[in-house]
C-alpha atoms as a PDB file:
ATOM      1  CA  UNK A   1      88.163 -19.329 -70.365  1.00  0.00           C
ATOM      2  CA  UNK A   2      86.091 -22.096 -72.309  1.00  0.00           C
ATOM      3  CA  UNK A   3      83.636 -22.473 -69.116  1.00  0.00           C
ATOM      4  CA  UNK A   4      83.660 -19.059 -68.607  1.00  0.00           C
ATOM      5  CA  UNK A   5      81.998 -18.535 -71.782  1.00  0.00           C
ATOM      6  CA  UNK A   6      79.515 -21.649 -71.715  1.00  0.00           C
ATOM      7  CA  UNK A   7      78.580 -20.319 -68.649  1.00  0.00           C
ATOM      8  CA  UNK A   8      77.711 -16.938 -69.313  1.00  0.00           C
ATOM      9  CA  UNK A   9      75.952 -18.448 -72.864  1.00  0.00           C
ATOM     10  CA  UNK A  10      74.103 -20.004 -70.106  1.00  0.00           C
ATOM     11  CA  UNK A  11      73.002 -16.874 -68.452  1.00  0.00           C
ATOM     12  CA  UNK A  12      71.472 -15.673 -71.483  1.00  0.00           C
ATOM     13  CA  UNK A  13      67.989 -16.322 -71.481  1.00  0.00           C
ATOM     14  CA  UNK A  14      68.234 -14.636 -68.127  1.00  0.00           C
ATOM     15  CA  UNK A  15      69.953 -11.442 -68.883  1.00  0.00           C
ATOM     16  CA  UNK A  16      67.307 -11.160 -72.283  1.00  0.00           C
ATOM     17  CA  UNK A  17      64.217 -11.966 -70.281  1.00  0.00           C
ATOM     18  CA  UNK A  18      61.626  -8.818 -70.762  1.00  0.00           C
ATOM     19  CA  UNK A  19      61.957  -6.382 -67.889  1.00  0.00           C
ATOM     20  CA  UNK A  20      58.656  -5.977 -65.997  1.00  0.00           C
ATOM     21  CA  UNK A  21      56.681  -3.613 -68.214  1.00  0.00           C
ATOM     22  CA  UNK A  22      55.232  -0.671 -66.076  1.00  0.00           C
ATOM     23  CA  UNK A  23      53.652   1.934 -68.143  1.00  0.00           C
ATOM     24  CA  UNK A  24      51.284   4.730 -68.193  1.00  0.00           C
ATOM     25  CA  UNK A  25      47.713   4.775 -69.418  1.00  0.00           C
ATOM     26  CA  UNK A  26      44.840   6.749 -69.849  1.00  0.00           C
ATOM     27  CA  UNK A  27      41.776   6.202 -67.395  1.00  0.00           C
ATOM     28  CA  UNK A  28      38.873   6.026 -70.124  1.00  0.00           C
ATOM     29  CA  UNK A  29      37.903   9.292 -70.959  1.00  0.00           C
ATOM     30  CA  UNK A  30      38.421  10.972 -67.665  1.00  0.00           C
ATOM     31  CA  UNK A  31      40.955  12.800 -67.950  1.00  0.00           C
ATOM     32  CA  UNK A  32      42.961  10.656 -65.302  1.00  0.00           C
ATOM     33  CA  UNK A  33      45.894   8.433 -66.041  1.00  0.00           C
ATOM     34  CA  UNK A  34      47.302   5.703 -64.179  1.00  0.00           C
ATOM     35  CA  UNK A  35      50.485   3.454 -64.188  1.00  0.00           C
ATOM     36  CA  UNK A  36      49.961   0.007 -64.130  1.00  0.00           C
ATOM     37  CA  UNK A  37      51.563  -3.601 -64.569  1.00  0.00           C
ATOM     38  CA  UNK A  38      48.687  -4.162 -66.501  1.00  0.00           C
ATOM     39  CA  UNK A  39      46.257  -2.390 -68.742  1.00  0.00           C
ATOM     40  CA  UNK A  40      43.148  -2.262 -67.294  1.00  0.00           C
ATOM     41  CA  UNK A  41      39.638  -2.581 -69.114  1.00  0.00           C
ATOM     42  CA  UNK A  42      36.869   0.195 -67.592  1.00  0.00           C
ATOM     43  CA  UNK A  43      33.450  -0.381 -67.427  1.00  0.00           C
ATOM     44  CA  UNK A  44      31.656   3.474 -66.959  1.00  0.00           C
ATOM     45  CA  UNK A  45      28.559   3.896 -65.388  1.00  0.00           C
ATOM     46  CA  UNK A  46      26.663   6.565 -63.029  1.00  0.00           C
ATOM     47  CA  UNK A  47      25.772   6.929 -59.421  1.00  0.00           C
ATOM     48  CA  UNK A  48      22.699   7.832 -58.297  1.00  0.00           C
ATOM     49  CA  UNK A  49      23.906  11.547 -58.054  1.00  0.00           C
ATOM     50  CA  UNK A  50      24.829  11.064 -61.576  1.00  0.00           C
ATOM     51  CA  UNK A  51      28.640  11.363 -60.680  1.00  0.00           C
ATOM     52  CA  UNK A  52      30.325   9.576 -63.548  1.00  0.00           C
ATOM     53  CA  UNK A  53      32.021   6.357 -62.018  1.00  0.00           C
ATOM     54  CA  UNK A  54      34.767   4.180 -64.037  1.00  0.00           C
ATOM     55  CA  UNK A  55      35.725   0.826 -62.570  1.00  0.00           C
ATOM     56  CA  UNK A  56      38.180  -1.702 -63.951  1.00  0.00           C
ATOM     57  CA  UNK A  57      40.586  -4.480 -62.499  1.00  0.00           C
ATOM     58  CA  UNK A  58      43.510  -6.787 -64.316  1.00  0.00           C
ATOM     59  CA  UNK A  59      45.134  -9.531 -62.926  1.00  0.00           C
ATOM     60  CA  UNK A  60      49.231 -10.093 -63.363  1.00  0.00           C
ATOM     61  CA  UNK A  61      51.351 -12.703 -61.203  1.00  0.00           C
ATOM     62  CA  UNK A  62      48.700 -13.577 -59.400  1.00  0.00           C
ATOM     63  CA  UNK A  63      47.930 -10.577 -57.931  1.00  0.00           C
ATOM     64  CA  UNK A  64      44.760  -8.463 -59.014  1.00  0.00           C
ATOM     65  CA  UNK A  65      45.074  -4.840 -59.411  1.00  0.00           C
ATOM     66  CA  UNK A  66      41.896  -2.348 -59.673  1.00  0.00           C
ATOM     67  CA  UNK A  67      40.781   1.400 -60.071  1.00  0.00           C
ATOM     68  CA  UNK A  68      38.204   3.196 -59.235  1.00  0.00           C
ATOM     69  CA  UNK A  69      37.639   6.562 -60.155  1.00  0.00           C
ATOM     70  CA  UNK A  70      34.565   9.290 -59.562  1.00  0.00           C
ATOM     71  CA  UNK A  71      34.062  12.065 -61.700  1.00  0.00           C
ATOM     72  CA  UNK A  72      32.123  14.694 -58.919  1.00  0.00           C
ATOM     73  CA  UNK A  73      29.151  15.972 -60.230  1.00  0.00           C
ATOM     74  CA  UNK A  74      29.708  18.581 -57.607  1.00  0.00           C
ATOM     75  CA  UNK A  75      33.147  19.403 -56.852  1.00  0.00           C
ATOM     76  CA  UNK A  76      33.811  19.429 -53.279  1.00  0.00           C
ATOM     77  CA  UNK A  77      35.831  22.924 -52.197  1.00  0.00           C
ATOM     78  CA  UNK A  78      37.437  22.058 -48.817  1.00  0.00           C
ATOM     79  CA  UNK A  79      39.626  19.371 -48.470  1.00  0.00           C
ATOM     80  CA  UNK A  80      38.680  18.250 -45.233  1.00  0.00           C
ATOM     81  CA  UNK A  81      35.124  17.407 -46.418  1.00  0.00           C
ATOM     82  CA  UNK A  82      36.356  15.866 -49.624  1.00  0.00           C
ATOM     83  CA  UNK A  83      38.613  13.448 -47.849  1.00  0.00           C
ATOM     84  CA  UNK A  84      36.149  12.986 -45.695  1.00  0.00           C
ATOM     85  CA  UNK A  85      33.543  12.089 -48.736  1.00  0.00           C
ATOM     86  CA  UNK A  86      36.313   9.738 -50.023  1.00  0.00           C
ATOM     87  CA  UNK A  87      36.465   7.796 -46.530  1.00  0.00           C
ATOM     88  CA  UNK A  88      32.649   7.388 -46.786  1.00  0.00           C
ATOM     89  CA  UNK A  89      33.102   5.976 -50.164  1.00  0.00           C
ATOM     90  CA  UNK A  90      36.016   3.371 -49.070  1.00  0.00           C
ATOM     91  CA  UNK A  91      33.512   2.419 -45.763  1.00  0.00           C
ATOM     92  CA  UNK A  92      30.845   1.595 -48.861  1.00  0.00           C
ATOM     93  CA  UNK A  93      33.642  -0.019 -50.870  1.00  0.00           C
ATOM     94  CA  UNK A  94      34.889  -2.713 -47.692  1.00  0.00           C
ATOM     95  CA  UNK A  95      30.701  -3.703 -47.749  1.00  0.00           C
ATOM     96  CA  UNK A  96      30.801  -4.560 -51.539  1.00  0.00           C
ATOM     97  CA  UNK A  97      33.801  -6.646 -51.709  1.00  0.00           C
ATOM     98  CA  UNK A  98      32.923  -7.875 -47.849  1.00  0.00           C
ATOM     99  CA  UNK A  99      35.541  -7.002 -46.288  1.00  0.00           C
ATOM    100  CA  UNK A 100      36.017  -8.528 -42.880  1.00  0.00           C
ATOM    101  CA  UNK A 101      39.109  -7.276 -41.589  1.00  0.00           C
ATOM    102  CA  UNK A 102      40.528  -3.357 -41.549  1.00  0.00           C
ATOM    103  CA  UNK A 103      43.485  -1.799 -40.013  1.00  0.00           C
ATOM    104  CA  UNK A 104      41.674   1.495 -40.220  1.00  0.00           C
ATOM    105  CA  UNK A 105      42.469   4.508 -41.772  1.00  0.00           C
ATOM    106  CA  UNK A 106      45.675   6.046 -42.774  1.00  0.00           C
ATOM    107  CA  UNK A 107      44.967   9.582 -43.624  1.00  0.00           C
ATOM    108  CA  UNK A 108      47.123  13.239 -44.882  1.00  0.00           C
ATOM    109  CA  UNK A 109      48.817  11.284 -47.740  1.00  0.00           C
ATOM    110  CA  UNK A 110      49.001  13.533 -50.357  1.00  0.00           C
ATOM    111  CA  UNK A 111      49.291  12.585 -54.308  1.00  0.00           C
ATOM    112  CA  UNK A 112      52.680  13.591 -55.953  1.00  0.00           C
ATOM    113  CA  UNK A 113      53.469  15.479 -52.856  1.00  0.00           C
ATOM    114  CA  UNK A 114      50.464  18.147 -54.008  1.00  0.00           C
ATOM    115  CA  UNK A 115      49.377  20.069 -51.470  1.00  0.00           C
ATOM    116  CA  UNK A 116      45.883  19.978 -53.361  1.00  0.00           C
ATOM    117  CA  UNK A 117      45.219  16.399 -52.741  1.00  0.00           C
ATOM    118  CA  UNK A 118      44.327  14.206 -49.732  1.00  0.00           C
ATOM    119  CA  UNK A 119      45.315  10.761 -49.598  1.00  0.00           C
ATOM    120  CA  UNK A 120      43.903   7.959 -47.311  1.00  0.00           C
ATOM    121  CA  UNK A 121      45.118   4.074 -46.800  1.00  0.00           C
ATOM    122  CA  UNK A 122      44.372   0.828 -45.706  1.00  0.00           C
ATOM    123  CA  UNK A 123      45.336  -2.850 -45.351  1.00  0.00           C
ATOM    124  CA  UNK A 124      42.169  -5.747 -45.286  1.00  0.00           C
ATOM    125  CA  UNK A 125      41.176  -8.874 -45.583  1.00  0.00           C
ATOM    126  CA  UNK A 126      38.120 -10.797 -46.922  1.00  0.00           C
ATOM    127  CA  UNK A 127      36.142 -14.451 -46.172  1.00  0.00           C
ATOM    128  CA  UNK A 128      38.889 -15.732 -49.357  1.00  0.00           C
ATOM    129  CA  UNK A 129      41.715 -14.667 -47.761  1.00  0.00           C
ATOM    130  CA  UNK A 130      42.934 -12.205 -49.565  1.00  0.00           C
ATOM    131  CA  UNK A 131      45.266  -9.757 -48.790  1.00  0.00           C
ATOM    132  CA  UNK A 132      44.323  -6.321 -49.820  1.00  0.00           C
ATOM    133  CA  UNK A 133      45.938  -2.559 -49.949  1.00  0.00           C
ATOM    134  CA  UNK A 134      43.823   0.354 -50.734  1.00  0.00           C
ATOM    135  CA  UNK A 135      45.093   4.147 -51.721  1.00  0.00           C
ATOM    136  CA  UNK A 136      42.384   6.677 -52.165  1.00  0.00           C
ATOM    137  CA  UNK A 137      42.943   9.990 -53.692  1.00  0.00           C
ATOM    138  CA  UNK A 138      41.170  13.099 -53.960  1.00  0.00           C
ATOM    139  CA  UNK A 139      41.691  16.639 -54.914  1.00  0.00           C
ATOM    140  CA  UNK A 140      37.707  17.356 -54.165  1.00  0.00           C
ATOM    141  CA  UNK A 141      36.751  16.986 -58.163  1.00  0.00           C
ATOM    142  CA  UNK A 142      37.763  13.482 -58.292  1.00  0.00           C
ATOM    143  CA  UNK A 143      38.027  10.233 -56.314  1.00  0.00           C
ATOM    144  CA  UNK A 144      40.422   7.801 -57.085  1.00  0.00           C
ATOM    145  CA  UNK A 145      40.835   4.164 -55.853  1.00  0.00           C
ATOM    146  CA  UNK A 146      43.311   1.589 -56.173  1.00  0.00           C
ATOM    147  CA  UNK A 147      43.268  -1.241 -54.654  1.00  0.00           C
ATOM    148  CA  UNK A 148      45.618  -4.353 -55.262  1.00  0.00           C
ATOM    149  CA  UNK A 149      44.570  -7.644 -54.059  1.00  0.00           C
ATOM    150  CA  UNK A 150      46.041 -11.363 -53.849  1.00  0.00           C
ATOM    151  CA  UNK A 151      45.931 -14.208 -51.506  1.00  0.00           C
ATOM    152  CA  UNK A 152      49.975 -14.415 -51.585  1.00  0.00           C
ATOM    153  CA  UNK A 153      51.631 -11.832 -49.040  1.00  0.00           C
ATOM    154  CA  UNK A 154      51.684  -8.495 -51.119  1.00  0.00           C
ATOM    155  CA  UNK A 155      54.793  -7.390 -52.323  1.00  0.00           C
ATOM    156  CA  UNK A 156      54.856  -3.701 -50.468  1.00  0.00           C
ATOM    157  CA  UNK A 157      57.539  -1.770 -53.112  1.00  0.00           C
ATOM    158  CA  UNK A 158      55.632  -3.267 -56.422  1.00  0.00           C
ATOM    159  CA  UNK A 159      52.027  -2.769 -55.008  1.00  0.00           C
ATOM    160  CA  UNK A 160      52.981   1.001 -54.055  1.00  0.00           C
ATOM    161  CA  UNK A 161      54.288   1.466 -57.290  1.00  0.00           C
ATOM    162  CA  UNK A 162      50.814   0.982 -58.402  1.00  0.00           C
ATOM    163  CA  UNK A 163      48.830   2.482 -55.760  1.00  0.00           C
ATOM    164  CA  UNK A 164      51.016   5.837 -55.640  1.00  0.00           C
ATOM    165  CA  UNK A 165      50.506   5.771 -59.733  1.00  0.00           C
ATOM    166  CA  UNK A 166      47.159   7.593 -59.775  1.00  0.00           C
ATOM    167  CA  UNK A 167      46.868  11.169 -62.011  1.00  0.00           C
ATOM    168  CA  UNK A 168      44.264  13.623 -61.685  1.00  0.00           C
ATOM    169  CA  UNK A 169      43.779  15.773 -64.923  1.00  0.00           C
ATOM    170  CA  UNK A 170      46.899  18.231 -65.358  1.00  0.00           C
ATOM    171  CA  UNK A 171      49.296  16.277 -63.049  1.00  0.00           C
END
């Protein structure tokens, strides 16, 4: 009974460490939310069609986690062409952090199982060696991006947590 007790003393620290804290937060002033691991700091700027764009990244066990998200100027009505503006976007994306590596396109995801949405995704690599996801997400007035990123093998059920975790205003 004695060790019994000493040993579950033992277990303690253990049992009271903090549970992974996944939360909610707000995406600037966009209107979108996100859930996250990690609260991430967004630096807003404009395209050159004057699209208001919001990037941000944080970093937590080694393993970096980052939105994007695009604010269309002018919404896009059909969802064909929309996903199909958001794939353009992701080709620019794999050119600015040089990308080297692509499995290609997954696309017909949809966000939240809404009908309203198109979803694409994609595994790379870059000259670091870094593993990367990507999710994109549109519902033709938005484009968001999350990507997750680490030179470690990616944990699939955390990462998705994350890259599934994207809101577009009134979801």
């Amino acid at each position: 009974m004695r060790s019994l007790f000493f040993s579950l003393i033992g277990l303690l620290p253990f049992l009271s460490a903090p549970a992974q804290s996944f939360k909610k937060y707000p995406l600037d002033n966009s209107g979108c939310n996100y859930y996250s691991f990690c609260e991430i700091k967004f630096n807003p700027s404009k395209s050159i069609d004057s699209s208001a764009i919001w990037t941000g990244e944080c970093v937590k066990e080694d393993i970096n986690y980052g939105v994007i998200c695009v604010k269309l100027l002018n919404p896009i009505t059909e969802l064909p062409l929309a996903e199909d503006m958001m794939i353009s976007y992701a080709d620019y994306l794999k050119t600015s952090f040089e990308i080297t590596k692509s499995a290609g396109y997954g696309r017909g995801h949809l966000l939240n199982n809404n009908e309203n949405t198109r979803g694409i995704i994609d595994y790379w690599s870059d000259p670091q060696k870094n593993n990367w996801k990507i999710k994109g997400w549109t519902d033709g007035k938005y484009i968001g991006f999350l990507y997750v990123y680490a030179k470690k093998e990616l944990p699939e059920p955390k990462v998705n947590l994350f890259l599934d975790g994207f809101r577009l205003p009134g979801m």
